[in-house]
C-alpha atoms as a PDB file:
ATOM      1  CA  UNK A   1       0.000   0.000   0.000  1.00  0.00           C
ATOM      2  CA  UNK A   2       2.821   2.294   0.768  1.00  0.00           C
ATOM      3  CA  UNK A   3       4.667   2.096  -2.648  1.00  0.00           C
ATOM      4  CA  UNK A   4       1.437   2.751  -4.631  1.00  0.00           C
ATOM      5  CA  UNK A   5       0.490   5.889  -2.475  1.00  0.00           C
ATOM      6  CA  UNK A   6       4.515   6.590  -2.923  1.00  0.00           C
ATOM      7  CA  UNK A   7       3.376   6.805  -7.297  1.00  0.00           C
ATOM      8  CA  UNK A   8       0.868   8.743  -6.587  1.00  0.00           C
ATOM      9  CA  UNK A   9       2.630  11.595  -4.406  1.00  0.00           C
ATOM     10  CA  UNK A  10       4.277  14.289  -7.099  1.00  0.00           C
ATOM     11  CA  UNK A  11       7.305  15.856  -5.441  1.00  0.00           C
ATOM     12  CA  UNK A  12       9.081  16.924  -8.476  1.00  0.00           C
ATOM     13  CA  UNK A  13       9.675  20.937  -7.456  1.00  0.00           C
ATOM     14  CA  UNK A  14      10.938  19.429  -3.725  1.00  0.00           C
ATOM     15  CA  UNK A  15      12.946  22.360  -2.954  1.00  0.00           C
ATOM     16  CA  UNK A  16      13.156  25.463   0.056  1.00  0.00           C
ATOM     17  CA  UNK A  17      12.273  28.360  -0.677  1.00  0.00           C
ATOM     18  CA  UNK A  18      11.744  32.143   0.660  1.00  0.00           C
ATOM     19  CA  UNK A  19       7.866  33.733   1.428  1.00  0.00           C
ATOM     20  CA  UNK A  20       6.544  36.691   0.979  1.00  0.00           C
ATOM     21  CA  UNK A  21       6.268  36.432   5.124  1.00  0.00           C
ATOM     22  CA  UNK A  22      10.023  36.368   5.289  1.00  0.00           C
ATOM     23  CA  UNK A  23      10.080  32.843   6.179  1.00  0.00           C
ATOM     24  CA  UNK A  24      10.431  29.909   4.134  1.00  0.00           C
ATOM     25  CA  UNK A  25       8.597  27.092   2.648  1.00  0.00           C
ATOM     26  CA  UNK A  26       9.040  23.368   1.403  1.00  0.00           C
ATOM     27  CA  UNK A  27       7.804  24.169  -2.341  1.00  0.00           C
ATOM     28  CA  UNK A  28       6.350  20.492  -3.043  1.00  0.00           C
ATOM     29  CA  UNK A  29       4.648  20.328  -6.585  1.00  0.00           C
ATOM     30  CA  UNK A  30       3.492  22.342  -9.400  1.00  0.00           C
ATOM     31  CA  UNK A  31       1.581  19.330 -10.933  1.00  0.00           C
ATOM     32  CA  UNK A  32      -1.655  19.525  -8.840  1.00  0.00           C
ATOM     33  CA  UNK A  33      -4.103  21.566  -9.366  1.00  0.00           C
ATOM     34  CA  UNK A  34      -6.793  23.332  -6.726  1.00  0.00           C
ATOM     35  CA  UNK A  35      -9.555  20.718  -7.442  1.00  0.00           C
ATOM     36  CA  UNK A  36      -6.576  17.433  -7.122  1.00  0.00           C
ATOM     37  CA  UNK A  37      -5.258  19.414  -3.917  1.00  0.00           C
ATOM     38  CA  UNK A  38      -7.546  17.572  -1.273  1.00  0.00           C
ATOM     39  CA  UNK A  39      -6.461  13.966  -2.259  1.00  0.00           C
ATOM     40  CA  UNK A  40      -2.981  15.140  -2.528  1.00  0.00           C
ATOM     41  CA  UNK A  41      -3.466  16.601   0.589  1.00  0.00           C
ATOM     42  CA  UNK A  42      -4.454  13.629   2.464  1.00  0.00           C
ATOM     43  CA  UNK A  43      -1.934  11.257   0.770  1.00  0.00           C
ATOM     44  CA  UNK A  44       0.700  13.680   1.521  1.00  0.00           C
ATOM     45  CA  UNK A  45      -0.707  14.110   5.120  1.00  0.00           C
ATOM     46  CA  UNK A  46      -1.033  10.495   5.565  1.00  0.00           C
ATOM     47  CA  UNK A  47       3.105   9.791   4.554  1.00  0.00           C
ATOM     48  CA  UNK A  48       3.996  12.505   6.921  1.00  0.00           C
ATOM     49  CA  UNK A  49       1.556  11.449   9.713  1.00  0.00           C
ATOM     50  CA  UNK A  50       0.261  14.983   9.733  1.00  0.00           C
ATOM     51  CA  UNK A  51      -3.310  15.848  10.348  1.00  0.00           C
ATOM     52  CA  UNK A  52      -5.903  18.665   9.529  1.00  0.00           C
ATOM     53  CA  UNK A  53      -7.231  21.204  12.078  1.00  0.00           C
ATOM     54  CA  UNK A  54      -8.739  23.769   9.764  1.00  0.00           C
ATOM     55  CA  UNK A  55      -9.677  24.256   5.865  1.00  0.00           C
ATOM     56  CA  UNK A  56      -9.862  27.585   4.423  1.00  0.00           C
ATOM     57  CA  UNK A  57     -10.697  26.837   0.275  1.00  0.00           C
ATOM     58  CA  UNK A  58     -11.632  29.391  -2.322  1.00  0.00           C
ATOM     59  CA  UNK A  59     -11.903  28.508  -5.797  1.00  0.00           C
ATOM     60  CA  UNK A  60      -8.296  30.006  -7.092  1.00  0.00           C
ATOM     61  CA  UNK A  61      -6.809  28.864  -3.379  1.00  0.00           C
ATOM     62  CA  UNK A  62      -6.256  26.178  -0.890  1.00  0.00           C
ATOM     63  CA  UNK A  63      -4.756  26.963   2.357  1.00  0.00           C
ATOM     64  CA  UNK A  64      -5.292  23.983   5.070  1.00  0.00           C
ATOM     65  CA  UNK A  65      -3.790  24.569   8.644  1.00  0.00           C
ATOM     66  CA  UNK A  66      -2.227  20.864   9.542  1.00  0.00           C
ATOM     67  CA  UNK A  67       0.274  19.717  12.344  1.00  0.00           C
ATOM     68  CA  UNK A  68       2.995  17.620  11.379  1.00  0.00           C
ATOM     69  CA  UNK A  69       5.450  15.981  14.536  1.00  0.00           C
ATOM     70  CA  UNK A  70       2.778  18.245  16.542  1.00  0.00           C
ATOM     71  CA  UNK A  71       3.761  21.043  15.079  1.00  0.00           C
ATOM     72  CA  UNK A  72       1.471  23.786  13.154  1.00  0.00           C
ATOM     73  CA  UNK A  73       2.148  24.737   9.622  1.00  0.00           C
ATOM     74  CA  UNK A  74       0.119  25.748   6.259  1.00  0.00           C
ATOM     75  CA  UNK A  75      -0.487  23.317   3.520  1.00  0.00           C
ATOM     76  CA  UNK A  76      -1.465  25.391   0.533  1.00  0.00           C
ATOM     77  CA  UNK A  77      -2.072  25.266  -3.100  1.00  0.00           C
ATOM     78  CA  UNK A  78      -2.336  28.367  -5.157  1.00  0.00           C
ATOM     79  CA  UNK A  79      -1.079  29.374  -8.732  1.00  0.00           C
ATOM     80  CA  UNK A  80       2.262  28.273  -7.988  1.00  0.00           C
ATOM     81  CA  UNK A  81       1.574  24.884  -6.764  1.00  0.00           C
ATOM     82  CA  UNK A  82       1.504  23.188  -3.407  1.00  0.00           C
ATOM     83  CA  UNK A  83       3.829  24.198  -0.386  1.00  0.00           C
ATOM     84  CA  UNK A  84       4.181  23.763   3.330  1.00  0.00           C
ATOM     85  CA  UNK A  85       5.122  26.820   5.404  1.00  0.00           C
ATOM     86  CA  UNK A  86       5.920  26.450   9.083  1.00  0.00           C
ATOM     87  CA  UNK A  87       3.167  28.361  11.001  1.00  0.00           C
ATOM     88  CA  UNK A  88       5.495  29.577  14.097  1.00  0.00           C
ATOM     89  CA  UNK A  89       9.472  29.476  14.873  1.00  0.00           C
ATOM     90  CA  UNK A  90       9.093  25.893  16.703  1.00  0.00           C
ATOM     91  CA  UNK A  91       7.731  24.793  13.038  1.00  0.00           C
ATOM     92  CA  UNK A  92       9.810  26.474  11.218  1.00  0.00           C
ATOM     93  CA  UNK A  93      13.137  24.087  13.302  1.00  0.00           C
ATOM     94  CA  UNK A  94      11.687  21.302  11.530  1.00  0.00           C
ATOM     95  CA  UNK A  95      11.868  22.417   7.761  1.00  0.00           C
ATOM     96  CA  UNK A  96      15.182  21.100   7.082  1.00  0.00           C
ATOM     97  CA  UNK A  97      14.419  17.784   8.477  1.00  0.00           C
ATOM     98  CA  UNK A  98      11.166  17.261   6.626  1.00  0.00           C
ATOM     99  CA  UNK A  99      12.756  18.555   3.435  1.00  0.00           C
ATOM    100  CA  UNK A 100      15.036  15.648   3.877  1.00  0.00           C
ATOM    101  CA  UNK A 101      12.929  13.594   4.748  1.00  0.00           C
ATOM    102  CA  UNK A 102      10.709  13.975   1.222  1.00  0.00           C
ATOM    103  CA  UNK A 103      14.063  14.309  -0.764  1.00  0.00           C
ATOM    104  CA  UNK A 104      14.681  10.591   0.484  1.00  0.00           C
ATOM    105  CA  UNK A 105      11.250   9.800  -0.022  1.00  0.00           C
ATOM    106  CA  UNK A 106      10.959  10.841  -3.537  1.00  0.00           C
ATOM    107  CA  UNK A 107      14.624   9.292  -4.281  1.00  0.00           C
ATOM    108  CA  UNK A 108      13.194   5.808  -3.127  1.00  0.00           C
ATOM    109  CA  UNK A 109       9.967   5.410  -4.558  1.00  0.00           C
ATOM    110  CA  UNK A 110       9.532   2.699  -6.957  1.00  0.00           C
END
């Protein structure tokens, strides 16, 4: 079950990169559009062990507040594809291990 969830997870922009916050993000994917983002959503939440506490959708926009490893951060999907932005500075500690994380992921998938 893992390795077909693991075909159906695009990670192909995997990279860190800077907000318009000032922060930085995990971009993700560029391949999934606003209607595919809730499935990706819950696959990618699902590999990550992450879970939803709030769902803010608009028809250009998809910004979902989820906790990964307890902490808070955004999931969104917007013009520019799908990203995950710490939410606070606690989050924002655990960027570099989840990027690594995905990069091994991706690099392993069959």
């Amino acid at each position: 079950m893992l390795s077909r969830r693991r075909r159906k997870l695009p990670l192909e922009s995997l990279g860190i990169s800077d907000t318009a916050s000032g922060t930085f993000a995990i971009r993700l994917t560029n391949k999934v559009t606003p209607d595919e983002f809730a499935a990706y959503a819950r696959r990618l939440l699902a590999v990550l062990e992450g879970k939803v506490e709030k769902k803010m959708d608009s028809p250009f926009e998809r910004l979902w507040e989820v906790r990964i490893r307890q902490k808070p951060f955004w999931l969104a999907c917007d013009e520019a594809g799908v990203s995950l932005e710490p939410r606070d500075d606690e989050a924002r500690t655990l960027v570099p291990d989840l990027h690594q994380w995905l990069l091994d992921y991706r690099e392993t998938k069959s």
